[in-house]
PDB file of N, CA and C in Angstrom:
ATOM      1  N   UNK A   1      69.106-137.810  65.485  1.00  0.00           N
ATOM      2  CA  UNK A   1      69.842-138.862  66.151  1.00  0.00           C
ATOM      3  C   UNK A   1      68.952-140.109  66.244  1.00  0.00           C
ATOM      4  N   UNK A   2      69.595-141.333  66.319  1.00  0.00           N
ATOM      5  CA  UNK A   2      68.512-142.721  66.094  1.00  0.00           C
ATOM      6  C   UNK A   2      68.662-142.958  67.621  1.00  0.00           C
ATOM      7  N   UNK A   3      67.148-143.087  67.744  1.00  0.00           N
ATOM      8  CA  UNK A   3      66.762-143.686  69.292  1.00  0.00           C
ATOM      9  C   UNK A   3      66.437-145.069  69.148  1.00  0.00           C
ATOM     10  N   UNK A   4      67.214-145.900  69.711  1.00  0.00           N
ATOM     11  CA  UNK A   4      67.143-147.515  69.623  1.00  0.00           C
ATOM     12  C   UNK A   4      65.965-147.618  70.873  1.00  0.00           C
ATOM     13  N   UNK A   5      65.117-148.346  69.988  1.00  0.00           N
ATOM     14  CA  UNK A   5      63.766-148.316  71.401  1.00  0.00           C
ATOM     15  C   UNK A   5      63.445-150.001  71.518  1.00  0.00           C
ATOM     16  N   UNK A   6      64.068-151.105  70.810  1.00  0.00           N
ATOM     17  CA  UNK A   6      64.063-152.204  70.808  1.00  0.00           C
ATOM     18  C   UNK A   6      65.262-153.089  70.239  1.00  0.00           C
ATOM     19  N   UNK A   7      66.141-153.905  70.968  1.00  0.00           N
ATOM     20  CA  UNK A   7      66.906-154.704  70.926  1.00  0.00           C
ATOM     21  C   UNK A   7      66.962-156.477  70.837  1.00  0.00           C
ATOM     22  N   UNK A   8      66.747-157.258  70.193  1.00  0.00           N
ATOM     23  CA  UNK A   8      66.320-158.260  70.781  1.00  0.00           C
ATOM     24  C   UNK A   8      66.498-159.331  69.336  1.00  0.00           C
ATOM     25  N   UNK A   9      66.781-160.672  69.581  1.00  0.00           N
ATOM     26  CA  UNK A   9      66.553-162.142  68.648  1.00  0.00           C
ATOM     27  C   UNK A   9      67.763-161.327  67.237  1.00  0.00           C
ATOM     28  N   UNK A  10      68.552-160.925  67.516  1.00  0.00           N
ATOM     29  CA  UNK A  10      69.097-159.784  66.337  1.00  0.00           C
ATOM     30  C   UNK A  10      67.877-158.667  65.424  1.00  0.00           C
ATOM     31  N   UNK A  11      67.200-158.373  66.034  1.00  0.00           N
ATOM     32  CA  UNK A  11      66.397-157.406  65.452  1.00  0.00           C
ATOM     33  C   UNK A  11      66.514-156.183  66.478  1.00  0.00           C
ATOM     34  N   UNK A  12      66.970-154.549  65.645  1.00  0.00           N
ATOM     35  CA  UNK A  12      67.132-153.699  66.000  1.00  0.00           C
ATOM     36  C   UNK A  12      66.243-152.883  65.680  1.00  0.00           C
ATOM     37  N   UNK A  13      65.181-152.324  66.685  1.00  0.00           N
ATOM     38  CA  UNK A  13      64.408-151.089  65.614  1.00  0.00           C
ATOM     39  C   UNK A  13      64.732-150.060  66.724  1.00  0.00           C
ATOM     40  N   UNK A  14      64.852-148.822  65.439  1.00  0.00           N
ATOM     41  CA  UNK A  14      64.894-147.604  65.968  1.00  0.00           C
ATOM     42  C   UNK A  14      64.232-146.522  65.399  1.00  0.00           C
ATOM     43  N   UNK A  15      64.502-145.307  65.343  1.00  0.00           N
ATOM     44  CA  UNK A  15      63.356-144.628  65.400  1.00  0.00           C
ATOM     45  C   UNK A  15      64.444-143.135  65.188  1.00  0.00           C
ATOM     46  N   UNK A  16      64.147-142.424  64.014  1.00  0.00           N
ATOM     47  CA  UNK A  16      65.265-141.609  63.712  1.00  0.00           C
ATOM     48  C   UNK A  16      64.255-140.252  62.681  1.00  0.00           C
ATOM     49  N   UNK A  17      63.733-139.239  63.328  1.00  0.00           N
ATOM     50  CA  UNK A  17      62.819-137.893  62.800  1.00  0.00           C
ATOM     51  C   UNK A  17      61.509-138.389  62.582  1.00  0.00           C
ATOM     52  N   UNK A  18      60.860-139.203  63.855  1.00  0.00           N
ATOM     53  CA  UNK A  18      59.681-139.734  63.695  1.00  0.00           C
ATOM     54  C   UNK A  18      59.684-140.995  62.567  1.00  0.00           C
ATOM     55  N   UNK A  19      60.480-141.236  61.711  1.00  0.00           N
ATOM     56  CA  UNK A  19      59.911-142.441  61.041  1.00  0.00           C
ATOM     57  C   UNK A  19      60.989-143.910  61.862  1.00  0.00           C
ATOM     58  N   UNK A  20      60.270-145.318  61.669  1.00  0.00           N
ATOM     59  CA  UNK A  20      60.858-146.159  61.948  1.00  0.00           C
ATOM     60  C   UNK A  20      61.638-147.297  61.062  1.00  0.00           C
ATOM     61  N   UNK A  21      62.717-148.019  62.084  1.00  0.00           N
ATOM     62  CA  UNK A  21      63.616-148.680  61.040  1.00  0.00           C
ATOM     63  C   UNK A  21      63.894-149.916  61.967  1.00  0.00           C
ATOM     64  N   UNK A  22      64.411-151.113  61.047  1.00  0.00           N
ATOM     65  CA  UNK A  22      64.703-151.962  61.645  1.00  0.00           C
ATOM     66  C   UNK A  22      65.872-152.647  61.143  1.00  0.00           C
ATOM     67  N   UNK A  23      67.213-152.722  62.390  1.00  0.00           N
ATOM     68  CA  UNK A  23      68.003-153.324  61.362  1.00  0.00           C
ATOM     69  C   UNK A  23      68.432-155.093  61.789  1.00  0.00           C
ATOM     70  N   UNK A  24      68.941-155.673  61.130  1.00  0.00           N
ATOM     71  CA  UNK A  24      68.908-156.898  61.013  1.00  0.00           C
ATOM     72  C   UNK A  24      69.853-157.760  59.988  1.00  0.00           C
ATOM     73  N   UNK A  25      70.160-158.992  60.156  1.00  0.00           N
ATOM     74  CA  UNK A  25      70.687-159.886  59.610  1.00  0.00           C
ATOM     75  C   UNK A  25      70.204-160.292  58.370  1.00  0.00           C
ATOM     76  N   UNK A  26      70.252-159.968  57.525  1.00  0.00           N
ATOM     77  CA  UNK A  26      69.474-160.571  56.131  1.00  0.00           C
ATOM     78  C   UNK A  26      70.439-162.082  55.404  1.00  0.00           C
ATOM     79  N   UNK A  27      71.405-162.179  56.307  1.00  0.00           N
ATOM     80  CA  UNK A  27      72.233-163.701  55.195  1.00  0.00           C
ATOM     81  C   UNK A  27      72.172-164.985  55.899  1.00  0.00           C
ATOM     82  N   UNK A  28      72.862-165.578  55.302  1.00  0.00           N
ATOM     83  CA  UNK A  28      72.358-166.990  55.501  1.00  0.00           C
ATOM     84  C   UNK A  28      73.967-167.399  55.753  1.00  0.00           C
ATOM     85  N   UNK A  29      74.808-167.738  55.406  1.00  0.00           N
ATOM     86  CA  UNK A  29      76.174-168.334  55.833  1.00  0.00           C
ATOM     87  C   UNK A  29      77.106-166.712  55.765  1.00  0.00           C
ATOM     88  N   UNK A  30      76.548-165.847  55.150  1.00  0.00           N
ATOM     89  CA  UNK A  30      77.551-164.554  55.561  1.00  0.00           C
ATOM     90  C   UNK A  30      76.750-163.282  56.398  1.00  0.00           C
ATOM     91  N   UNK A  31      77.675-162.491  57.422  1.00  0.00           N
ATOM     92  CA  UNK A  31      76.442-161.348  57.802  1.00  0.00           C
ATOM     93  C   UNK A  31      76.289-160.798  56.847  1.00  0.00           C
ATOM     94  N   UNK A  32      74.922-160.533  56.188  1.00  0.00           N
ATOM     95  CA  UNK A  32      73.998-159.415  55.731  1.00  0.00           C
ATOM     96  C   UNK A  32      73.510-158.150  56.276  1.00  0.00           C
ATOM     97  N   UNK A  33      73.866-157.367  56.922  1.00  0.00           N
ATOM     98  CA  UNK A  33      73.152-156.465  57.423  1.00  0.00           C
ATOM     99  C   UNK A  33      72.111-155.257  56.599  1.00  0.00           C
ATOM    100  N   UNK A  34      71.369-155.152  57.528  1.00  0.00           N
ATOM    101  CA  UNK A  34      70.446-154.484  56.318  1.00  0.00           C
ATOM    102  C   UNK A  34      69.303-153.211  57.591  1.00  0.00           C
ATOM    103  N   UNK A  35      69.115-152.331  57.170  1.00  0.00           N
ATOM    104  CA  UNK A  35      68.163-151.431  57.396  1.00  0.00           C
ATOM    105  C   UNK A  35      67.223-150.697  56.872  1.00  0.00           C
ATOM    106  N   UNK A  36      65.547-151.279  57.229  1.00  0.00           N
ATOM    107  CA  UNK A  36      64.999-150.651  56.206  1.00  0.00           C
ATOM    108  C   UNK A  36      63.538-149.855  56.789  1.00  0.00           C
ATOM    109  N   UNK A  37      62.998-149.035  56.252  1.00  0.00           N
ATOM    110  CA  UNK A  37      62.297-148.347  56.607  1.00  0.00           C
ATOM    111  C   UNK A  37      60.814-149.285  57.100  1.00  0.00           C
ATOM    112  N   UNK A  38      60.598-149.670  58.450  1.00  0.00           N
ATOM    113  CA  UNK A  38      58.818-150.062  59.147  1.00  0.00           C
ATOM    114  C   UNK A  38      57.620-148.985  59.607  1.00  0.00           C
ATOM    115  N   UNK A  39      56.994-148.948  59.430  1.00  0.00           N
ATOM    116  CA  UNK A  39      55.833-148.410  60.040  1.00  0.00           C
ATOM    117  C   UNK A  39      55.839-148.737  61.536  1.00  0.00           C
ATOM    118  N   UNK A  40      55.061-147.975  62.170  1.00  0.00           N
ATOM    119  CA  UNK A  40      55.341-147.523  63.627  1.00  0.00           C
ATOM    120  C   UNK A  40      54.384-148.771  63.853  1.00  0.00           C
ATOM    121  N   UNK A  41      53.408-149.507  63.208  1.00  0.00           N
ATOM    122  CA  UNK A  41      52.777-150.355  63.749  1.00  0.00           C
ATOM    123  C   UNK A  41      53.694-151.838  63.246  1.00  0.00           C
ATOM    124  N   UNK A  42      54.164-151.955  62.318  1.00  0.00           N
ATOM    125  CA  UNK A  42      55.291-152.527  62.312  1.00  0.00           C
ATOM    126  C   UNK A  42      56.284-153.067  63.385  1.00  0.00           C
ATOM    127  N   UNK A  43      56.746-151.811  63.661  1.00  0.00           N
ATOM    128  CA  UNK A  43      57.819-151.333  64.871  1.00  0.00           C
ATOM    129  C   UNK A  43      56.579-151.942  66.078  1.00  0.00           C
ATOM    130  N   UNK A  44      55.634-151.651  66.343  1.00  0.00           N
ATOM    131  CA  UNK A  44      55.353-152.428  67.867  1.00  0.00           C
ATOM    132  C   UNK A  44      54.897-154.112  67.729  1.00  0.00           C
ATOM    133  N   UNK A  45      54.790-154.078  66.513  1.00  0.00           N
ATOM    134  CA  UNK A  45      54.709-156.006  66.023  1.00  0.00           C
ATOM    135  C   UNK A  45      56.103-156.379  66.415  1.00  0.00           C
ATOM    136  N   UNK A  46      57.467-156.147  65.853  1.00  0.00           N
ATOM    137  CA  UNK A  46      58.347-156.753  66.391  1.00  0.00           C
ATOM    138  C   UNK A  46      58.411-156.898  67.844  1.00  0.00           C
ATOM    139  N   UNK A  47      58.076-155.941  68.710  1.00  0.00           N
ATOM    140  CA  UNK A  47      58.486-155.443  70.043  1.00  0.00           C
ATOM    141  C   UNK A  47      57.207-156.451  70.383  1.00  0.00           C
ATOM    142  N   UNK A  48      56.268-156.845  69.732  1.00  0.00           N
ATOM    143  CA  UNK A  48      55.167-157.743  70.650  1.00  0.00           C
ATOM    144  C   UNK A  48      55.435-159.387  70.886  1.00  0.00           C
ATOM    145  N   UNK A  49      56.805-159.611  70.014  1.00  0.00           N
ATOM    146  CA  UNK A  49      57.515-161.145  70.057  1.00  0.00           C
ATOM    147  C   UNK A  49      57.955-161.779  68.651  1.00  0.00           C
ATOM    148  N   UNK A  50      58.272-162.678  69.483  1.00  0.00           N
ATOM    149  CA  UNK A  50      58.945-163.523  68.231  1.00  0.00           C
ATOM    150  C   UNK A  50      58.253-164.254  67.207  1.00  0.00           C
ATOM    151  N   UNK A  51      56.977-164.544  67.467  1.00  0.00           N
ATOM    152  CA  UNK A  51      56.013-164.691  65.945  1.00  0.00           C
ATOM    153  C   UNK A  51      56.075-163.804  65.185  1.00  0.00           C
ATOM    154  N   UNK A  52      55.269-162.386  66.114  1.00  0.00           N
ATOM    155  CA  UNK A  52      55.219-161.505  65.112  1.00  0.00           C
ATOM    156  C   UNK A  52      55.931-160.700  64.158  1.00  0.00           C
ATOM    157  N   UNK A  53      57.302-161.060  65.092  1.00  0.00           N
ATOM    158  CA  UNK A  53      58.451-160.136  65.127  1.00  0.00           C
ATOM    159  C   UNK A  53      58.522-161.411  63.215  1.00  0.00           C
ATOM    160  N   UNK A  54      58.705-162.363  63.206  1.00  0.00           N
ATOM    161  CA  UNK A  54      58.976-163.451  62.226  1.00  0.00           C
ATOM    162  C   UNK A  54      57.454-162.895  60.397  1.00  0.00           C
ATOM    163  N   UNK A  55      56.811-162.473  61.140  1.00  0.00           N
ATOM    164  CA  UNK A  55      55.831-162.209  60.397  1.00  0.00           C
ATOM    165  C   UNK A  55      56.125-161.121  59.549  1.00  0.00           C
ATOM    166  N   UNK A  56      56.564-159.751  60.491  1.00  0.00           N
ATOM    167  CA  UNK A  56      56.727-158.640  59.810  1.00  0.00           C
ATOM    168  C   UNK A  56      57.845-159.016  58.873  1.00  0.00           C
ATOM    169  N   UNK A  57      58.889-159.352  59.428  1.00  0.00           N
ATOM    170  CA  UNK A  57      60.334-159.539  58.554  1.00  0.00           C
ATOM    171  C   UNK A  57      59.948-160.270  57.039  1.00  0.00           C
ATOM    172  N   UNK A  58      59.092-161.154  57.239  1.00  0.00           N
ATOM    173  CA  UNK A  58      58.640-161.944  55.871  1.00  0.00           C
ATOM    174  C   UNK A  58      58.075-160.873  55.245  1.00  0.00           C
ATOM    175  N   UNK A  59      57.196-160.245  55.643  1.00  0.00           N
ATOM    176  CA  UNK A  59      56.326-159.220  55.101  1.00  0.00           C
ATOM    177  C   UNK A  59      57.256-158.265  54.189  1.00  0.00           C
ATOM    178  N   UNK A  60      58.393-157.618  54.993  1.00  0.00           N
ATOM    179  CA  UNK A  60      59.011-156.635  54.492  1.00  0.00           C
ATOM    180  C   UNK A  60      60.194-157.198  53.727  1.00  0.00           C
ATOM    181  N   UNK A  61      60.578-158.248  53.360  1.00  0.00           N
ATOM    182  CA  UNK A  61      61.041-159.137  51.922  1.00  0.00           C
ATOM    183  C   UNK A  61      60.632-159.060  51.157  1.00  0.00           C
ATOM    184  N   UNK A  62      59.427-159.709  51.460  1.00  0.00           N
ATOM    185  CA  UNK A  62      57.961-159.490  50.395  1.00  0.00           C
ATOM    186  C   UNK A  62      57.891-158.246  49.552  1.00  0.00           C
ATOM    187  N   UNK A  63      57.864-157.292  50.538  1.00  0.00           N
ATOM    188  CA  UNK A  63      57.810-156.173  49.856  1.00  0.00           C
ATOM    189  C   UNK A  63      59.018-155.212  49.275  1.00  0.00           C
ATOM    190  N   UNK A  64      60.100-155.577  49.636  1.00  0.00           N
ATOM    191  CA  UNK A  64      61.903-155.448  48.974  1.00  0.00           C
ATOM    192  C   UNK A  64      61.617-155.859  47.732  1.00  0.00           C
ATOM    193  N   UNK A  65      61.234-157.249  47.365  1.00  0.00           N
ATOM    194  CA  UNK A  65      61.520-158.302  46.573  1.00  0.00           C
ATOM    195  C   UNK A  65      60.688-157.532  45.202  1.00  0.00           C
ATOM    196  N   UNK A  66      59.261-157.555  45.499  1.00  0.00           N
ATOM    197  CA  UNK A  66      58.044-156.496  44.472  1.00  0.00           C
ATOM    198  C   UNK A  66      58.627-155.336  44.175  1.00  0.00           C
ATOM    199  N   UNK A  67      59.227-154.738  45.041  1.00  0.00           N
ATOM    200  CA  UNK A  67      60.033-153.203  44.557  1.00  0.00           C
ATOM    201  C   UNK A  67      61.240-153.114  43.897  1.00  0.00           C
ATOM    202  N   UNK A  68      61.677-154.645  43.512  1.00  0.00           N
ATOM    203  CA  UNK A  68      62.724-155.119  43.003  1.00  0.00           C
ATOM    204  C   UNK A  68      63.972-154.754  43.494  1.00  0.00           C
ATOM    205  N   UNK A  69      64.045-154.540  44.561  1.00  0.00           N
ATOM    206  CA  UNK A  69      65.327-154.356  45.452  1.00  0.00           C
ATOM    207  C   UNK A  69      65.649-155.701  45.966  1.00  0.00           C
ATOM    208  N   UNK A  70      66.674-156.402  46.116  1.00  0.00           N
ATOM    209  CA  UNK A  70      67.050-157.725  47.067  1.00  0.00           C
ATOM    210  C   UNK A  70      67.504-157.750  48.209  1.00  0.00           C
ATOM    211  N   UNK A  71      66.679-158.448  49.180  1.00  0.00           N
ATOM    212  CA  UNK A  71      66.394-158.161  50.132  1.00  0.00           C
ATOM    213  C   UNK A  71      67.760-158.896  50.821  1.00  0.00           C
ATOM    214  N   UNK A  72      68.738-159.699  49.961  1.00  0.00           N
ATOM    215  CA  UNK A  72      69.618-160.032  50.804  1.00  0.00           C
ATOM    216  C   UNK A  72      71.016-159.825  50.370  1.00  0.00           C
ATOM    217  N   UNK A  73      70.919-158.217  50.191  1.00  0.00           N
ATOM    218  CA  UNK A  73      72.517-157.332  49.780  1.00  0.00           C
ATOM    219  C   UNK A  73      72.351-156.323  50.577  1.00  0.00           C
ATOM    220  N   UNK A  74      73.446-156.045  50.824  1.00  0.00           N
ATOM    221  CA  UNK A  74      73.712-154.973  52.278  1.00  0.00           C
ATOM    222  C   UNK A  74      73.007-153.789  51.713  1.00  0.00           C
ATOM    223  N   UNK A  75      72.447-152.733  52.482  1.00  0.00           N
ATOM    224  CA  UNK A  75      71.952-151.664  52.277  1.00  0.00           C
ATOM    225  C   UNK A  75      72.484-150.571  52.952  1.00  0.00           C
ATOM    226  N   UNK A  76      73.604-151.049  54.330  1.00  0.00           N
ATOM    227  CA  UNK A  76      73.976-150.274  55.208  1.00  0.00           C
ATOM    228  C   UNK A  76      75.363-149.920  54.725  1.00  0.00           C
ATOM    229  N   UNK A  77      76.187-148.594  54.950  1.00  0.00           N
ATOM    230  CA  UNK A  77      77.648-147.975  54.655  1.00  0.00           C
ATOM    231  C   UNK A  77      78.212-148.320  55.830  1.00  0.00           C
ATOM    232  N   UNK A  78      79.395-148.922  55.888  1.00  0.00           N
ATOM    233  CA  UNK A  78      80.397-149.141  57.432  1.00  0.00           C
ATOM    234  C   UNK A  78      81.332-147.651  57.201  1.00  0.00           C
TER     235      UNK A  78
END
């Protein structure tokens, strides 16, 4: 079951068989929603504010983008 342990600026992280996730807005004039796998130190950077919280998110584009996944197409099933 996903334990939501942070809510906040539209950033959701939760926390679902020990690993962490964060979900979020990825678009720009349409919602994007998107959820993707953070590290637990990750996960307490968002929860430490809104710089950092701005830092990780770049970070983990960054790293969508190199793995050649695009970071701004839905990843989530409704």
């Amino acid at each position: 079951m996903k334990s939501r342990i942070y809510d906040e600026d539209g950033l959701v992280v939760f926390e679902l068989n020990g690993l962490f996730y964060v979900r979020y807005d990825a678009g720009a004039h349409q919602v994007v929603v998107r959820e993707d796998e953070i590290s637990e130190k990750d996960a307490r950077r968002i929860m430490a504010g809104h710089g950092e919280a701005n830092k990780v998110m770049f970070e983990l584009q960054r790293r969508l983008e190199t793995s050649g996944v695009n970071p701004y197409v839905s990843n989530v099933k409704w």
